[in-house]
Each structure stands twice: as structure tokens, then as C-alpha cells.
Protein backbone atom coordinates (compact mmCIF):
# COMPACT_ATOMS: atom_id res chain seq x y z
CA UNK A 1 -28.89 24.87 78.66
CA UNK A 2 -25.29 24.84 77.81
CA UNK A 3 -23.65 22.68 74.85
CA UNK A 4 -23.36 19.67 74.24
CA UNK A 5 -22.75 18.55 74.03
CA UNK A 6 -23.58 15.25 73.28
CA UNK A 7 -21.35 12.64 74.94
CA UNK A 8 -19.20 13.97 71.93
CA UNK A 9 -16.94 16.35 73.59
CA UNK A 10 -18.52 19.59 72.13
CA UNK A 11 -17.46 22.81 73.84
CA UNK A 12 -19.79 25.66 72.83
CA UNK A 13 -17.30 28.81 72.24
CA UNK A 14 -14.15 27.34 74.11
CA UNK A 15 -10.72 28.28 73.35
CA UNK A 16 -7.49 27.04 74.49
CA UNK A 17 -5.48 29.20 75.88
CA UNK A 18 -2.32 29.43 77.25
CA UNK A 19 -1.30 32.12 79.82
CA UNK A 20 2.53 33.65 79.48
CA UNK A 21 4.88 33.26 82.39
CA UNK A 22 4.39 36.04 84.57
CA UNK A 23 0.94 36.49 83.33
CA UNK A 24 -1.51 38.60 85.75
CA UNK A 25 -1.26 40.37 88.97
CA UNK A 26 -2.44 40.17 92.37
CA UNK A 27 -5.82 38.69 93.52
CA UNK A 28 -8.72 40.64 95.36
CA UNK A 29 -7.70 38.10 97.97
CA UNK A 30 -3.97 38.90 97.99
CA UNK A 31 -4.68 41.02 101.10
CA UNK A 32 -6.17 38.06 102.36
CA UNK A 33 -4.09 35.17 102.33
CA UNK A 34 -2.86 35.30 106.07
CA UNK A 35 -6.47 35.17 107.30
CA UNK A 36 -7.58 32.48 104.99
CA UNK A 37 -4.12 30.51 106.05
CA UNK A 38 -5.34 30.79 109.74
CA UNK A 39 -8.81 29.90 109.17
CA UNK A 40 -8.08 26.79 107.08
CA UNK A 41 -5.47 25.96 109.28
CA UNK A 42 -8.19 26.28 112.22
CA UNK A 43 -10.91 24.24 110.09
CA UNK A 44 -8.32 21.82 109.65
CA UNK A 45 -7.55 21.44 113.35
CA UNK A 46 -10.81 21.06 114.13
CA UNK A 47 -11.61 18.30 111.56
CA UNK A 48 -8.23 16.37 113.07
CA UNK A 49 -9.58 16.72 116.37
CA UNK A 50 -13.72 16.29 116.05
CA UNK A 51 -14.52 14.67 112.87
CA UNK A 52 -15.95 11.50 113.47
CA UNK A 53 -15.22 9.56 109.88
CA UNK A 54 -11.33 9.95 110.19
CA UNK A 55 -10.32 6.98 108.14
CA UNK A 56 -12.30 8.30 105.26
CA UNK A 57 -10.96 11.75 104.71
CA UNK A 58 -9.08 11.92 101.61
CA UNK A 59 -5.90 14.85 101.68
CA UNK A 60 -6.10 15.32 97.68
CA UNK A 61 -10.25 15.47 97.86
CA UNK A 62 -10.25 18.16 100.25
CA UNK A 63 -7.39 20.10 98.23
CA UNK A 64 -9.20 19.59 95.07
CA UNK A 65 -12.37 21.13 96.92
CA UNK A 66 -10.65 24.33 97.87
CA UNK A 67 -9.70 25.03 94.22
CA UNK A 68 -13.29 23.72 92.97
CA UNK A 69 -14.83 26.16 95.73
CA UNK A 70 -13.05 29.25 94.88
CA UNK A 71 -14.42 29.09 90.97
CA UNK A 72 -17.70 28.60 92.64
CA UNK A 73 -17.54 31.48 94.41
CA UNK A 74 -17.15 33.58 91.56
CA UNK A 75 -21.15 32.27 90.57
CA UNK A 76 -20.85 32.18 87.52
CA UNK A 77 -22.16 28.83 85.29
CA UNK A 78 -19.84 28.56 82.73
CA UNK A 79 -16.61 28.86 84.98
CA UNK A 80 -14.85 25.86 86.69
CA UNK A 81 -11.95 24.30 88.12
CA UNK A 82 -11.04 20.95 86.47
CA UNK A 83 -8.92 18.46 88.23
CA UNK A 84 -5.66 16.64 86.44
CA UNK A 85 -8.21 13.46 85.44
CA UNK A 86 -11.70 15.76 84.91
CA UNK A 87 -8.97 18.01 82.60
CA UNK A 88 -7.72 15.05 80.69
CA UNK A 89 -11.27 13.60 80.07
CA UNK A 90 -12.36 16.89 79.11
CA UNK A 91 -9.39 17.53 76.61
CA UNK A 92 -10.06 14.16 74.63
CA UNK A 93 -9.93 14.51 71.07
CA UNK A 94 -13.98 15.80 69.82
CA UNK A 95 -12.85 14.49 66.20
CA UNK A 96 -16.46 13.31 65.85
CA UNK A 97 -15.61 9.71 66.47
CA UNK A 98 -15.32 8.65 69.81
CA UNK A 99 -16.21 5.77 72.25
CA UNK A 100 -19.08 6.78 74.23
CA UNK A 101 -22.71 5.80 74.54
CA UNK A 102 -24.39 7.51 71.15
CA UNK A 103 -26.78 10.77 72.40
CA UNK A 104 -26.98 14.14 72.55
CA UNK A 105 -27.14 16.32 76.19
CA UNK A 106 -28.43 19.28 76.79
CA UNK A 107 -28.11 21.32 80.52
CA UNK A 108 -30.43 23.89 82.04
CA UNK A 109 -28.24 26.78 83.03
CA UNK A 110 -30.74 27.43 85.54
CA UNK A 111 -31.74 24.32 87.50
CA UNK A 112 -28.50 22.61 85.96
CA UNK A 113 -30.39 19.20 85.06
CA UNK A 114 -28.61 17.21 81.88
CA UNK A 115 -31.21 16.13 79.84
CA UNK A 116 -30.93 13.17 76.96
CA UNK A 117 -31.86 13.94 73.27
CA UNK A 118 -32.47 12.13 70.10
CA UNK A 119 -30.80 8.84 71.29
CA UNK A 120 -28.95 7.16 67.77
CA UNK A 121 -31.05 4.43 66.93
CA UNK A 122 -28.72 2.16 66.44
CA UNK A 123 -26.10 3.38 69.08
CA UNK A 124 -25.86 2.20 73.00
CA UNK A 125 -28.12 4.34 75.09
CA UNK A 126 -31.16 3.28 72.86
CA UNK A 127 -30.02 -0.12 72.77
CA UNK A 128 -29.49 0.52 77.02
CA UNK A 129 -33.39 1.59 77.01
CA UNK A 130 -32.43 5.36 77.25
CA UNK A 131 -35.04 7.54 75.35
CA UNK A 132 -35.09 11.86 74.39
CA UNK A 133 -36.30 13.69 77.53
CA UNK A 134 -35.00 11.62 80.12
CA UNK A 135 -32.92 13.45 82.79
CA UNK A 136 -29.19 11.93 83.47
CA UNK A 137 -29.37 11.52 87.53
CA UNK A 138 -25.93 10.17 87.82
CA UNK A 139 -22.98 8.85 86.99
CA UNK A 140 -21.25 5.88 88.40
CA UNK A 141 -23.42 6.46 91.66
CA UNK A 142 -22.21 10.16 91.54
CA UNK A 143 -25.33 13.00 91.23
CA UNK A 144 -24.54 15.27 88.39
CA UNK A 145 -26.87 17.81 88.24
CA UNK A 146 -24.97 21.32 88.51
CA UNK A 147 -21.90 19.81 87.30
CA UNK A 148 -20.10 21.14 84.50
CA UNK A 149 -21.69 19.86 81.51
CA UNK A 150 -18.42 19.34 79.60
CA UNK A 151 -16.78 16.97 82.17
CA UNK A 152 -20.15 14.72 82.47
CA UNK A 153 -20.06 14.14 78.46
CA UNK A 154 -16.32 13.28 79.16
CA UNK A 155 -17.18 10.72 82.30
CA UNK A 156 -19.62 8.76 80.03
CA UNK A 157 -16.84 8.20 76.99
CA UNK A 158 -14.14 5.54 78.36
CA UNK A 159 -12.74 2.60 75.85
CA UNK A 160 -14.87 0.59 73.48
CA UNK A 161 -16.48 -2.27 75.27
CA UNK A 162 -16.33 -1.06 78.76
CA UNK A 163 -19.55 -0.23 80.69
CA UNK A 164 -20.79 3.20 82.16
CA UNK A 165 -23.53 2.71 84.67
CA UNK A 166 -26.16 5.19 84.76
CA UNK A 167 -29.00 6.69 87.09
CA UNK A 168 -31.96 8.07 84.77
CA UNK A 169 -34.86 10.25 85.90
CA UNK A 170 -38.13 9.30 83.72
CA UNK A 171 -41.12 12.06 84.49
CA UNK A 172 -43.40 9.61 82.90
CA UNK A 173 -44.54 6.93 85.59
CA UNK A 174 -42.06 9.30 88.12
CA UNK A 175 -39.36 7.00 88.08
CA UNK A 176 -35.34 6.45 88.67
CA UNK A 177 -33.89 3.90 86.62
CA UNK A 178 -30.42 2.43 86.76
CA UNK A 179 -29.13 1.23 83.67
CA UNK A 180 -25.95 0.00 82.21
CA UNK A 181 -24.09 1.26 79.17
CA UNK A 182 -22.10 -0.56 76.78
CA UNK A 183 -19.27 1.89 75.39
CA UNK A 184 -19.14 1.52 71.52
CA UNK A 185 -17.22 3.98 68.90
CA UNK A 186 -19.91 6.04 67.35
CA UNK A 187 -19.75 7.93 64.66
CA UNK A 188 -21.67 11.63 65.22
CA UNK A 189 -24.25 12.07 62.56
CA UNK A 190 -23.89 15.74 63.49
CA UNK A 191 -25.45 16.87 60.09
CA UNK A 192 -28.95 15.78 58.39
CA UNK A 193 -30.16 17.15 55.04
CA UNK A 194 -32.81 16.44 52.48
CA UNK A 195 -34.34 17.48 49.23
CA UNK A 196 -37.39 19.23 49.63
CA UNK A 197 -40.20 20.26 47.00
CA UNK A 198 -39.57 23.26 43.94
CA UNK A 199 -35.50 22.81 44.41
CA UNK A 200 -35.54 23.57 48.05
CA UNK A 201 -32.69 21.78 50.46
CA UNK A 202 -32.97 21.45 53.98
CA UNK A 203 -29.85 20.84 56.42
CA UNK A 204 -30.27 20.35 60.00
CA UNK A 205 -27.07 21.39 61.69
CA UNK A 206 -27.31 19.21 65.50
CA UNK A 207 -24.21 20.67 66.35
CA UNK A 208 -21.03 22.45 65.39
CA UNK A 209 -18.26 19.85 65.71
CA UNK A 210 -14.75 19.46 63.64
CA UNK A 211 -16.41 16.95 61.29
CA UNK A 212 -19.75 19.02 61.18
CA UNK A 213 -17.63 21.06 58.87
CA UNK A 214 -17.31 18.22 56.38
CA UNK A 215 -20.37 16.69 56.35
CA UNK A 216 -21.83 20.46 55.80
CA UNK A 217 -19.66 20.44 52.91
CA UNK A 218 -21.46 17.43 51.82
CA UNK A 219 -24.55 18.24 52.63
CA UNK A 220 -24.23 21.24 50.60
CA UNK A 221 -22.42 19.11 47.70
CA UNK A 222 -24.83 16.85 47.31
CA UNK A 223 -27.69 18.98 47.35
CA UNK A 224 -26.32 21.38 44.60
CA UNK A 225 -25.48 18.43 42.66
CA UNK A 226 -29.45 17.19 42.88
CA UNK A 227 -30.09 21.07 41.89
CA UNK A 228 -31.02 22.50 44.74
CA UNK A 229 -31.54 26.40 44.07
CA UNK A 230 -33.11 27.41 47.78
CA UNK A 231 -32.15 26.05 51.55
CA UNK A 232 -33.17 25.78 54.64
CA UNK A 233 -30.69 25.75 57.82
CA UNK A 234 -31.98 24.06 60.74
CA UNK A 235 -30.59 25.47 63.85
CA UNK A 236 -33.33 23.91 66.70
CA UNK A 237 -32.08 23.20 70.07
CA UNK A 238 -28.43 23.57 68.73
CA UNK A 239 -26.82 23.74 71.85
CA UNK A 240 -23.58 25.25 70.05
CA UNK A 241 -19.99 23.60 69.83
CA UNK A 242 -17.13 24.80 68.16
CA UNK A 243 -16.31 28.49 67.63
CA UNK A 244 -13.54 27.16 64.59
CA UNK A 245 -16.35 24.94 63.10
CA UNK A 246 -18.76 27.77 62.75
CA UNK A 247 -16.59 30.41 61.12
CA UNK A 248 -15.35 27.27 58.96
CA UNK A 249 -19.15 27.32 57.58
CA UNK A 250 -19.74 30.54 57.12
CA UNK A 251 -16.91 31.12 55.35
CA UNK A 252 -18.95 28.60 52.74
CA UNK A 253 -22.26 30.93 52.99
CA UNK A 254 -20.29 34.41 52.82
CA UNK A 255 -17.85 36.30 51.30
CA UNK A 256 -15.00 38.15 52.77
CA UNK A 257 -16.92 39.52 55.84
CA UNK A 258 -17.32 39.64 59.45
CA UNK A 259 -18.35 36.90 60.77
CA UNK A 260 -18.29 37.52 64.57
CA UNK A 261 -15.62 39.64 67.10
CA UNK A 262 -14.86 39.43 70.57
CA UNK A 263 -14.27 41.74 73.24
CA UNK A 264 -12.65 40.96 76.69
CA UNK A 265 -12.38 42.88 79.52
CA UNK A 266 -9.74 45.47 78.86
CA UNK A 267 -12.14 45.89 75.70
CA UNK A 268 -9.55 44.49 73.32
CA UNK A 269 -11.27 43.37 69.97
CA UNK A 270 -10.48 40.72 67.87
CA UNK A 271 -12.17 39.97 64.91
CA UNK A 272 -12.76 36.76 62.60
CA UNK A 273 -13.70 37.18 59.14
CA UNK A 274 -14.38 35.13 55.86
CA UNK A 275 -10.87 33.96 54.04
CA UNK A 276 -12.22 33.91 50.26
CA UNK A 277 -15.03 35.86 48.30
CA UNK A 278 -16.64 32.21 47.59
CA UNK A 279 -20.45 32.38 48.84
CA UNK A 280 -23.66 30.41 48.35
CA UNK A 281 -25.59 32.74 46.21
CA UNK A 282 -28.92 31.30 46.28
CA UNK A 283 -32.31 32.36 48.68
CA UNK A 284 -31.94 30.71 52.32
CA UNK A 285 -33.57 30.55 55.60
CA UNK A 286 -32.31 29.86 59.05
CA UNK A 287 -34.77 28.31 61.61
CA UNK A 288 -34.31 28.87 65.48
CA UNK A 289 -35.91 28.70 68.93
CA UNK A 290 -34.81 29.40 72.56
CA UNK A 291 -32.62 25.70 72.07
CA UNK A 292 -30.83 27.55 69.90
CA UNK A 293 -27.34 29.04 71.55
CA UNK A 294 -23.99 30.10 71.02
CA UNK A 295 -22.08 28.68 67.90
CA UNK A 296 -25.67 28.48 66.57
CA UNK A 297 -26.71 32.30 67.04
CA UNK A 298 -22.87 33.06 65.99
CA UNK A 299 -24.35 31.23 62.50
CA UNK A 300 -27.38 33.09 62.67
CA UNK A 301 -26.30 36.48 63.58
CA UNK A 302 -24.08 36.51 60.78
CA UNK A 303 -26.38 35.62 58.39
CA UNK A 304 -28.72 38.02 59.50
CA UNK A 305 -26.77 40.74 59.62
CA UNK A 306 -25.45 40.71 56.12
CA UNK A 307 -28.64 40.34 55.17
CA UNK A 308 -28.46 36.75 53.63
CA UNK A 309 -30.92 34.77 54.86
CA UNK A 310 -34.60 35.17 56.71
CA UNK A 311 -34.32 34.24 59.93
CA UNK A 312 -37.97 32.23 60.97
CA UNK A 313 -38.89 30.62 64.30
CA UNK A 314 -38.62 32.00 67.92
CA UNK A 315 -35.43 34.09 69.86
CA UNK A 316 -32.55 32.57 70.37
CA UNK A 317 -30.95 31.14 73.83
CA UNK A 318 -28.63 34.02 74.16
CA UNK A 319 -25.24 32.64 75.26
CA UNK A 320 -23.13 35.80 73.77
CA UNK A 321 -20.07 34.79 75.87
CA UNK A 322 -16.34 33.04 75.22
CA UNK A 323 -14.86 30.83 77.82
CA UNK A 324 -10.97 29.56 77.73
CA UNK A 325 -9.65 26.62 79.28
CA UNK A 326 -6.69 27.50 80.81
CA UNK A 327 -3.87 24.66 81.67
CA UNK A 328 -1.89 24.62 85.13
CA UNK A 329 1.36 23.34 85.60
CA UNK A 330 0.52 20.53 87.81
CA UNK A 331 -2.13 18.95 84.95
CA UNK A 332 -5.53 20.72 86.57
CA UNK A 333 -7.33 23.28 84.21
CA UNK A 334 -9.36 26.06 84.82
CA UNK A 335 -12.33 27.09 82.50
CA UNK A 336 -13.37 31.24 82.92
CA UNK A 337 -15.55 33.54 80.91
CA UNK A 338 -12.66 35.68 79.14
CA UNK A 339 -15.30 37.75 76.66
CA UNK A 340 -18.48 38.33 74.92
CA UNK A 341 -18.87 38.05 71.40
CA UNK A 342 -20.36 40.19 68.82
CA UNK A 343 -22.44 39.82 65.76
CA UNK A 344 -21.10 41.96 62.62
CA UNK A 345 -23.62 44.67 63.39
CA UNK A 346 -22.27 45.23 66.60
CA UNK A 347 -25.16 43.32 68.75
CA UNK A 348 -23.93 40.83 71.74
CA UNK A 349 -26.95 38.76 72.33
CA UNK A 350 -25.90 37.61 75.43
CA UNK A 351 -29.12 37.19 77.90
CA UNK A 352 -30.99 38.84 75.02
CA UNK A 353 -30.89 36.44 72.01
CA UNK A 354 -31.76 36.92 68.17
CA UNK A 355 -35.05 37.71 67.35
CA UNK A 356 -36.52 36.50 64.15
CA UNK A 357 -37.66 38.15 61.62
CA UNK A 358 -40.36 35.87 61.09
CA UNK A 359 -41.82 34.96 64.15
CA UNK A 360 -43.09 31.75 64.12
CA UNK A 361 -44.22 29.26 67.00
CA UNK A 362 -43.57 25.62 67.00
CA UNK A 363 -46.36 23.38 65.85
CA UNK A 364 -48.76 22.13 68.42
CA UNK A 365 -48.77 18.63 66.54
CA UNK A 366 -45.80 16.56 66.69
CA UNK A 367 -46.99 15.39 63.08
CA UNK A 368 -46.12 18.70 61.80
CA UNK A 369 -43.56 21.61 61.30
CA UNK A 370 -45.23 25.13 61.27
CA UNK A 371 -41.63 26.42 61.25
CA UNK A 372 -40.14 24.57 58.18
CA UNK A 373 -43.85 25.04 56.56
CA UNK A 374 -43.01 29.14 57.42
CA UNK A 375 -39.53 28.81 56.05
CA UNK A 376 -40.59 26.93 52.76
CA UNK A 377 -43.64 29.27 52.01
CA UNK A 378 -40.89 32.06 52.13
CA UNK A 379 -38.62 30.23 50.34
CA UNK A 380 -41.24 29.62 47.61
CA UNK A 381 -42.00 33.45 47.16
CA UNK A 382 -38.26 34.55 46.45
């Protein structure tokens, strides 16, 4: 699974970045640009002269391919090409509030299916019939498993009132089902948090978006103010999101530390750390499980690694990697791994994940929460 991110443009440890004129140096297929002239121009020939559809080939679409097909060749998930439009979609503001269909996403790195989760109740897709676990077939008539996860949360968001029609795969009864969505502007309840028993707060975290840093402040507010002297941090299936978001809430939880660092290829470092010696100086928990992945086990591993918290549930997802989206000049994009990150200990998780240090399975009944049970029971003793 990858981010998001919800059809709230979440993009789970992206950066923008801008390359420098005169940036970079010369392809491993510099040496090969006269051959792959030849052979394109001989593909193209023979398309011209044998292709049977001729009225139907699009110039621009078969352009677009070459560019899309190169990033493919480097096979590797998290790297694309984005076109001028699948760029601009992408790059709409993730402010929180957008106008989009109300539900979270989630995509199998592996098999690449885009599966629906925790439908708002009172948003668009639950209104449309859409319900958690059912697999997003397509698009406006277009198949999107494989495809970048980013730019399929960015196809379903379009101006309030319009309509997004749908393809849904439902493994109970083994059906496809076409449905129609009515666009609305939907707030992203991105954080959840209650009171629990002895002074004990619990805050689910669904994702790390640029309000999730204010309604974590809230969260956090509001629970202090009720006298909460323990918490719990609810991580699940937190596909990730923003790396600015994260740092922005950790800086809440720690005190001038490191939070994370990067490394890219050259094996330049950069680190972020906290800005003030402010930190929540109470007993806390963080619960995880193999949905949990990149900004998330940024959150985590910093947390663990200082020591602050007991980390209870199952190993992470282990996305320990950076991508950047990186503009061209004639409005296309291009989205590459640039790094890996780091927790403070020196650990990148990447393909390897955090362990807990409370192992602890999920429940078998959907009634109850062996996990939160774990982290309260801890909680209790401290």
C-alpha cells in the first residue's frame, strides 16, 4: 500500500523540488540516442504504413507514452511521469478541504489494487453506496489498478456538484458495480480522539495532512483540558502523508531532537529536528500494524527511539524512502525516489519496518481491541 491517500491529496514523504539550470549530466542512454531515434523512427513508419485504426491514433498520447514508459522502465513503484493535466490534478491544494467524494484509499504496492476505507458517513461515496473494502476498478471507464495512487485521488476531486463515475469491485457476491458520484466539499476528519478510563486519552491519527496538524493540536488541547495524564496514539493502517505535518507533531511530543534525516545518493545528510524544548511529558503509547507506513513509522520511530513512548501492536509497512516531484518546463512532472530516511538511531526501515516492543495481534472479534486493551493495561501500570 502506498498513501493516501484518501481522495484528499495526501502524498506520503513527497517534496517539491526544483532542479537548477544545468542540473545533472548525461543519461545511461546518452550513448544511445541515435539507435533509439532509428528505432522509433522505424516503429513509427511501420504504424503509418500497417496500423489498421489510423483515424484513432492520437500524436500527444503516443508522446506522453514514451515519457510514461521510460519511468516504467526504471521498475520502481513509487516513480512516475505525470502529464501537464495528471501534474496539475496532482498539485491541487491538500489543505484538508477539498471537493471530492469523502473516503480514504489505500494501494497494494504489490498487486497495485486501490482499495476504499472508512467511507464518511455523511459524505458522497456512502451516500453513492460505496462501503470500506471495496476495490476502485475504474475511473471514468479507465482501469486504474497499477496507476499511481496520487493521480487517481486527484481524478476523483473535480468542482462541487459535478459527478465522477465509478467502476467498484465487491468480493462479496463477486461483483462489478458502476456507480455515480456526486462531488461535494468535504471536510477531512483526519484526526479522532477520546477520553478513556483512569485519565487516559486516545487519538487516532488517519493521516498526516496540513490540517492534521491542527486538529492534533486540538485533540491534544482538549484532552489536557479534561485532565488527561496518559495517551494513546493510534497509528493503524496510516498510510502516511505529509513529511512537514509529521515533524510539525513531533515537535509537540519532543524536545529539541532528531526527529528523522535523509540520505540521498551521493550520501548527503540532511537532518530535521525539534524547534523548541516544549514536550508532552506524560506516559504514552503508539499503536501500529503492517497498515502502518511512512509519515506514520517517521512518528513512531521517533518516539521510539528517544525512548518516549511503548510502541504496541505488529511491524510496521516499511516505506523508509523520499520521493520529489520534480516540475518540467513544458507543465509535465516527474515523481523519483531521491532518498531513504532515517530514524534518530540511525535505522532506515525501509522493506524492514518497526518492530514493537509489545507485540500484540489484532483482535479476532471485530467487537473488540486487543491492541488498545494492550496499550491501556500498559498505560495503567506507569
Amino acid at each position: 500500500m502506498a498513501g493516501v491517500l484518501v481522495t484528499a491529496a495526501v502524498a506520503g514523504g513527497i517534496f517539491m523540488y526544483q532542479a537548477p539550470k544545468g542540473a545533472g549530466g548525461a543519461t545511461r542512454l546518452t550513448d544511445r540516442y541515435d539507435r533509439i531515434e532509428n528505432k522509433l523512427d522505424l516503429m513509427d513508419r511501420l504504424v503509418s504504413q500497417y496500423y489498421l485504426n489510423q483515424d484513432d491514433i492520437d500524436p500527444d498520447q503516443l508522446e506522453e507514452s514514451i515519457y510514461s514508459g521510460y519511468m516504467a522502465g526504471l521498475s520502481e513503484p513509487y516513480t512516475t511521469y505525470y502529464t501537464a493535466e495528471e501534474y496539475q490534478r496532482v498539485m491541487e491544494s491538500s489543505n484538508g478541504e477539498y471537493s471530492g467524494i469523502g473516503t480514504y484509499v489505500s494501494q497494494n504496492i504489490n498487486t497495485g489494487v486501490i482499495t476504499f476505507s472508512d467511507p464518511f458517513e455523511e459524505g458522497p461515496a456512502w451516500a453513492a453506496g460505496i462501503r470500506d473494502g471495496d476495490i476502485l476498478f475504474a475511473v471514468e471507464g479507465e482501469e486504474v489498478t497499477g496507476v499511481d495512487l496520487t493521480d487517481v485521488v486527484a481524478r476523483m476531486k473535480g468542482e462541487e456538484g459535478t459527478d465522477v463515475d465509478l467502476t467498484i469491485y465487491r468480493s462479496e457476491g463477486d461483483q462489478y458495480i458502476d456507480l455515480t458520484v456526486t462531488r461535494q466539499n468535504v471536510e477531512v476528519p483526519t484526526v479522532e480522539y477520546e477520553m478513556l478510563e483512569d485519565g487516559i486519552g486516545y487519538i487516532r491519527i488517519v493521516e498526516f495532512d496540513d490540517v492534521t496538524v491542527e486538529q492534533f493540536e486540538q485533540a491534544l488541547d482538549d484532552l489536557e483540558g479534561q485532565g488527561m495524564e496518559k495517551v494513546v496514539f493510534d497509528v493503524r493502517d496510516n498510510p502516511g502523508g505529509l513529511f512537514s505535518a509529521v515533524c510539525d507533531m513531533l515537535d509537540r511530543l519532543l524536545p529539541k531532537e532528531l526527529l528523522v534525516y535523509t540520505e540521498d545518493k551521493d550520501g548527503n545528510r540532511k537532518e530535521t529536528y525539534a524547534e523548541d524544548d516544549d514536550a508532552l511529558d506524560m506516559p504514552m503509547a503508539v499503536l501500529v500494524n503492517g497498515g502502518s507506513a511512512s509519515a506514520a513509522e517517521i512518528f513512531t520511530g521517533a518516539l521510539k527511539d528517544h525512548d518516549k513512548a511503548m510502541i504496541i501492536g505488529t511491524t510496521t509497512y516499511g516505506k523508509g524512502i523520499v520521493q520529489s516531484i520534480i516540475p518540467l518546463s513544458d507543465g509535465s512532472a516527474v515523481k523519483i525516489t531521491t532518498s531513504k530516511y532515517y530514524t534518530p538511531s540511525g535505522v532506515c526501515i525501509h522493506d524492514i519496518g518497526i518492530e514493537p516492543d509489545m507485540e500484540v495481534e489484532a483482535s479476532a472479534e471485530e467487537t473488540q481491541d486487543d491492541q488498545l486493551q494492550a496499550a491501556v493495561d500498559w498505560l495503567k501500570e506507569q
